[in-house]
PDB file of N, CA and C in Angstrom:
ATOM      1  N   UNK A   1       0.846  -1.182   0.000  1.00  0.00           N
ATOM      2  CA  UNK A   1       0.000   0.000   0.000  1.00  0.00           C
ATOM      3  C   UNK A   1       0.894   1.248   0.000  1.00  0.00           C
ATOM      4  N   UNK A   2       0.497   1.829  -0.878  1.00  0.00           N
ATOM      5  CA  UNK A   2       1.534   3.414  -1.015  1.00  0.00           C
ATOM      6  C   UNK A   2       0.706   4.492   0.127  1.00  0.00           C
ATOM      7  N   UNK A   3       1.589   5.058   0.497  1.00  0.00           N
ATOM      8  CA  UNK A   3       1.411   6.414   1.463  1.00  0.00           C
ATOM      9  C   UNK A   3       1.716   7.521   1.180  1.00  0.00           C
ATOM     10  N   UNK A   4       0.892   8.483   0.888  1.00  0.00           N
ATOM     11  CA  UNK A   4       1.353  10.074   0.283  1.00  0.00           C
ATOM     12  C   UNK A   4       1.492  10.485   1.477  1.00  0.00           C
ATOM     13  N   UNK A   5       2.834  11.591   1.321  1.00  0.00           N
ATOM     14  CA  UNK A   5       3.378  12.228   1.969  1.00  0.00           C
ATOM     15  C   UNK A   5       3.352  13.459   1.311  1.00  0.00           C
ATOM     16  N   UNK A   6       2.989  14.904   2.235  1.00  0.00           N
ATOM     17  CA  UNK A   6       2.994  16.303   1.889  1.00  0.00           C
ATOM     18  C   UNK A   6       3.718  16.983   2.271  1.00  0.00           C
ATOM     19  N   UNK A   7       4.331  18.100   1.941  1.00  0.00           N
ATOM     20  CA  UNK A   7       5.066  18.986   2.728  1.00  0.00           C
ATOM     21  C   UNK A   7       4.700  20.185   2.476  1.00  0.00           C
ATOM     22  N   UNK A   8       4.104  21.549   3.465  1.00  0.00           N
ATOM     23  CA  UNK A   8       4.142  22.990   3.615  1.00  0.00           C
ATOM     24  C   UNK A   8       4.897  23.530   3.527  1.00  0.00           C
ATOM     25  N   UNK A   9       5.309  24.608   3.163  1.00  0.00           N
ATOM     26  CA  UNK A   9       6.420  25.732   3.126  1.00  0.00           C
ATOM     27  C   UNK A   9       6.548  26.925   3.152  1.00  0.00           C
ATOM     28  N   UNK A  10       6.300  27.922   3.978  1.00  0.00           N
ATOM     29  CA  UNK A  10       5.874  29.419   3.467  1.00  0.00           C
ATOM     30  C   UNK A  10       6.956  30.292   3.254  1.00  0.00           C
ATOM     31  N   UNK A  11       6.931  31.082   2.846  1.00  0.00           N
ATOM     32  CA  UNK A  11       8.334  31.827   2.676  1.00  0.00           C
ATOM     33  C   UNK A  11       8.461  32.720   2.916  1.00  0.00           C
ATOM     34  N   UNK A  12       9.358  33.607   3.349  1.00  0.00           N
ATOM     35  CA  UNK A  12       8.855  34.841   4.112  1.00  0.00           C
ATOM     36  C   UNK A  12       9.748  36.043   3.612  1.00  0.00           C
ATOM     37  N   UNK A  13      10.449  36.333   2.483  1.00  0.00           N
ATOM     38  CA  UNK A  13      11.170  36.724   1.878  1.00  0.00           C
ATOM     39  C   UNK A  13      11.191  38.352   2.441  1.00  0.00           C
ATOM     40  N   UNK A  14      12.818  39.037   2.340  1.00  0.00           N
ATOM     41  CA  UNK A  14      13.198  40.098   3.155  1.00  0.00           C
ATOM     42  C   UNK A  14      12.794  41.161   2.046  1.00  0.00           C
ATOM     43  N   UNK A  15      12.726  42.357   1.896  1.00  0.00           N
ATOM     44  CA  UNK A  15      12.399  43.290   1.066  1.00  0.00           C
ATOM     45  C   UNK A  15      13.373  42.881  -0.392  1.00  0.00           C
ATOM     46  N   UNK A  16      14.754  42.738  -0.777  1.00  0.00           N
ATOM     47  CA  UNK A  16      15.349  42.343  -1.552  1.00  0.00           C
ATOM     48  C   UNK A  16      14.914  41.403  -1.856  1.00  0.00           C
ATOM     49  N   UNK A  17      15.014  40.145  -1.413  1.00  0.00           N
ATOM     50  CA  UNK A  17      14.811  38.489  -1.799  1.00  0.00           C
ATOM     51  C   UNK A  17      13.414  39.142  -2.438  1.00  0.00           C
ATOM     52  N   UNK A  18      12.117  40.025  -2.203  1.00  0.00           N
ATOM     53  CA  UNK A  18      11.003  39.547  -2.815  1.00  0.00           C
ATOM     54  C   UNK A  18      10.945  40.214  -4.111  1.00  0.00           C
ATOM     55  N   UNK A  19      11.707  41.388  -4.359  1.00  0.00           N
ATOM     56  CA  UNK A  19      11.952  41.837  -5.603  1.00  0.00           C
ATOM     57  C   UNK A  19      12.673  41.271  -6.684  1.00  0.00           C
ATOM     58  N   UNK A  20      13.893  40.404  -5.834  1.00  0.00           N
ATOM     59  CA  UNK A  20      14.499  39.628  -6.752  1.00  0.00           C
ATOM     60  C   UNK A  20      13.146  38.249  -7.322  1.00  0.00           C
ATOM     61  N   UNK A  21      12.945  38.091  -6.115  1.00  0.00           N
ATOM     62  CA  UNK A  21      11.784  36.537  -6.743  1.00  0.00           C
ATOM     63  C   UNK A  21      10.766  37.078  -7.600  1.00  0.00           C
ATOM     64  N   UNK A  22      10.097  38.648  -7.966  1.00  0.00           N
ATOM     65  CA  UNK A  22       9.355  38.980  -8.326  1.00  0.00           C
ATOM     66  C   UNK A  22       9.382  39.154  -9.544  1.00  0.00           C
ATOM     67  N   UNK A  23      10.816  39.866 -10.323  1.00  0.00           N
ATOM     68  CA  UNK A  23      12.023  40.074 -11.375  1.00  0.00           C
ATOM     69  C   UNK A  23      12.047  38.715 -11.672  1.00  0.00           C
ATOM     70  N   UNK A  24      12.408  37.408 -11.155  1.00  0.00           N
ATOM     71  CA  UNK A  24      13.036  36.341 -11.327  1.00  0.00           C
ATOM     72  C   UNK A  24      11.142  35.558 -12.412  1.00  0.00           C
ATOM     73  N   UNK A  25      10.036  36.065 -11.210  1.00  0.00           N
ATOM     74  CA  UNK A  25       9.058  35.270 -11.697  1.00  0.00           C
ATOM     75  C   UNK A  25       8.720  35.853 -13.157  1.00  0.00           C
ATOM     76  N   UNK A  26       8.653  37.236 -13.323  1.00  0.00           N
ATOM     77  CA  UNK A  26       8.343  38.107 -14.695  1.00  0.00           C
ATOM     78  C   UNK A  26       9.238  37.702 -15.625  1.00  0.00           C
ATOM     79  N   UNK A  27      10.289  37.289 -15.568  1.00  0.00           N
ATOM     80  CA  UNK A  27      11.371  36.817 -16.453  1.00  0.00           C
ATOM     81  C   UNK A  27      10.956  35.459 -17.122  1.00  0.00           C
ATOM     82  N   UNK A  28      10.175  34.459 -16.057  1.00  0.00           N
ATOM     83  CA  UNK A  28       9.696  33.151 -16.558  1.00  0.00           C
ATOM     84  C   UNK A  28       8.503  33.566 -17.402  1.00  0.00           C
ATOM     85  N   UNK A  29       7.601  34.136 -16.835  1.00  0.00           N
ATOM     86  CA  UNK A  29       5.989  34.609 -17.566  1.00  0.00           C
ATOM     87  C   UNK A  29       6.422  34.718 -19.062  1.00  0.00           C
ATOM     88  N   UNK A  30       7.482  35.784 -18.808  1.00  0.00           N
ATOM     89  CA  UNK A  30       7.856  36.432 -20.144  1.00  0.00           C
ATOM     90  C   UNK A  30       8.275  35.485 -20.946  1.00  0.00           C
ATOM     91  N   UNK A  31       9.551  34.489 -20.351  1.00  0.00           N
ATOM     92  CA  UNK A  31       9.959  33.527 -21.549  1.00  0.00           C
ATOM     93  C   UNK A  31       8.631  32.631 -21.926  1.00  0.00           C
ATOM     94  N   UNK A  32       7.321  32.152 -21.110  1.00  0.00           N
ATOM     95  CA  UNK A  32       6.694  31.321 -21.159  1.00  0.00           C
ATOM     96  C   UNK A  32       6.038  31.623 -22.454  1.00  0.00           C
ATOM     97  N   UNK A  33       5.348  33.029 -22.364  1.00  0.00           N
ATOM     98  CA  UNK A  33       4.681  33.885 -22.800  1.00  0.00           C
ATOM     99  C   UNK A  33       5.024  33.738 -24.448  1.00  0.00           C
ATOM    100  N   UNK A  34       6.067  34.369 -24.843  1.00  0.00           N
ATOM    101  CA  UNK A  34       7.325  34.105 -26.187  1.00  0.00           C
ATOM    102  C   UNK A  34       6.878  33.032 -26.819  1.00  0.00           C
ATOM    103  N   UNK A  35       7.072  31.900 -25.265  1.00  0.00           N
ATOM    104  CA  UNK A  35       7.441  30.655 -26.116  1.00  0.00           C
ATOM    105  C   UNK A  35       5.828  30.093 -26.683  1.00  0.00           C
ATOM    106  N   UNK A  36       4.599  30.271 -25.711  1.00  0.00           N
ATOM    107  CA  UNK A  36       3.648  30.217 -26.417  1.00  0.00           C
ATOM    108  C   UNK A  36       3.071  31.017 -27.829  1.00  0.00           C
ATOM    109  N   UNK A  37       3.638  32.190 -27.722  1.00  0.00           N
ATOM    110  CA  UNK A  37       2.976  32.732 -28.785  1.00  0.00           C
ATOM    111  C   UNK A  37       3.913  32.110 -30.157  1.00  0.00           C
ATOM    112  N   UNK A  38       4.653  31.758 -30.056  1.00  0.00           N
ATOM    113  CA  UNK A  38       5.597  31.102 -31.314  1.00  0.00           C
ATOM    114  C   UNK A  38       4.901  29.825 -31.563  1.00  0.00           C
ATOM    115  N   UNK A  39       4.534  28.856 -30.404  1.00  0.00           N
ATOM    116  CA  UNK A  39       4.021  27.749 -30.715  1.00  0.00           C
ATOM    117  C   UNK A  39       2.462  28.284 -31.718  1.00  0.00           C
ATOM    118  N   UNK A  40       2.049  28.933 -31.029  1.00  0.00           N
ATOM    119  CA  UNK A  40       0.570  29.434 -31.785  1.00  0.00           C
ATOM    120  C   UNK A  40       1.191  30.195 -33.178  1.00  0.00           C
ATOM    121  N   UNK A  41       2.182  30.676 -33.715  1.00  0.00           N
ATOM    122  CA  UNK A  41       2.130  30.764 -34.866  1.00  0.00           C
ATOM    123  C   UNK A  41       2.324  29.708 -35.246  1.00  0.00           C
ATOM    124  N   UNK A  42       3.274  28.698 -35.049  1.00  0.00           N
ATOM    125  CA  UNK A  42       3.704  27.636 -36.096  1.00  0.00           C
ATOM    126  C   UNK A  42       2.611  26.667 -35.975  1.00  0.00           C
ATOM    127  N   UNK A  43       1.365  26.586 -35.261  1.00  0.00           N
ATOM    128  CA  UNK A  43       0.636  25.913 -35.585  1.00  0.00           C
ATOM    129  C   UNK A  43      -0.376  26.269 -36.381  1.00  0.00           C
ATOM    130  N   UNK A  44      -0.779  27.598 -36.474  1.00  0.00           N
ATOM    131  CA  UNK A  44      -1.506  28.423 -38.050  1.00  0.00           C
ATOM    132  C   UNK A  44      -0.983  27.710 -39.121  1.00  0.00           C
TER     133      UNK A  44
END
């Protein structure tokens, strides 16, 4: 019998750390973003 196991985590980031994670997350959106709209042309 398998047993799931969870883990919580909150993060509590200092004025720097949350600008950097904030910069860091807009940077992913953005590449995500790119990379979808390219897929949606090459599938036209």
């Amino acid at each position: 019998m398998k047993r799931l196991q969870a883990f919580k985590f909150q993060l509590r980031p200092g004025g720097q750390q949350e600008r950097e994670m904030r910069r860091f997350a807009g940077a992913c959106r953005f590449v995500f973003n790119r990379a979808l709209a390219r897929q949606n042309e090459n599938h036209e």
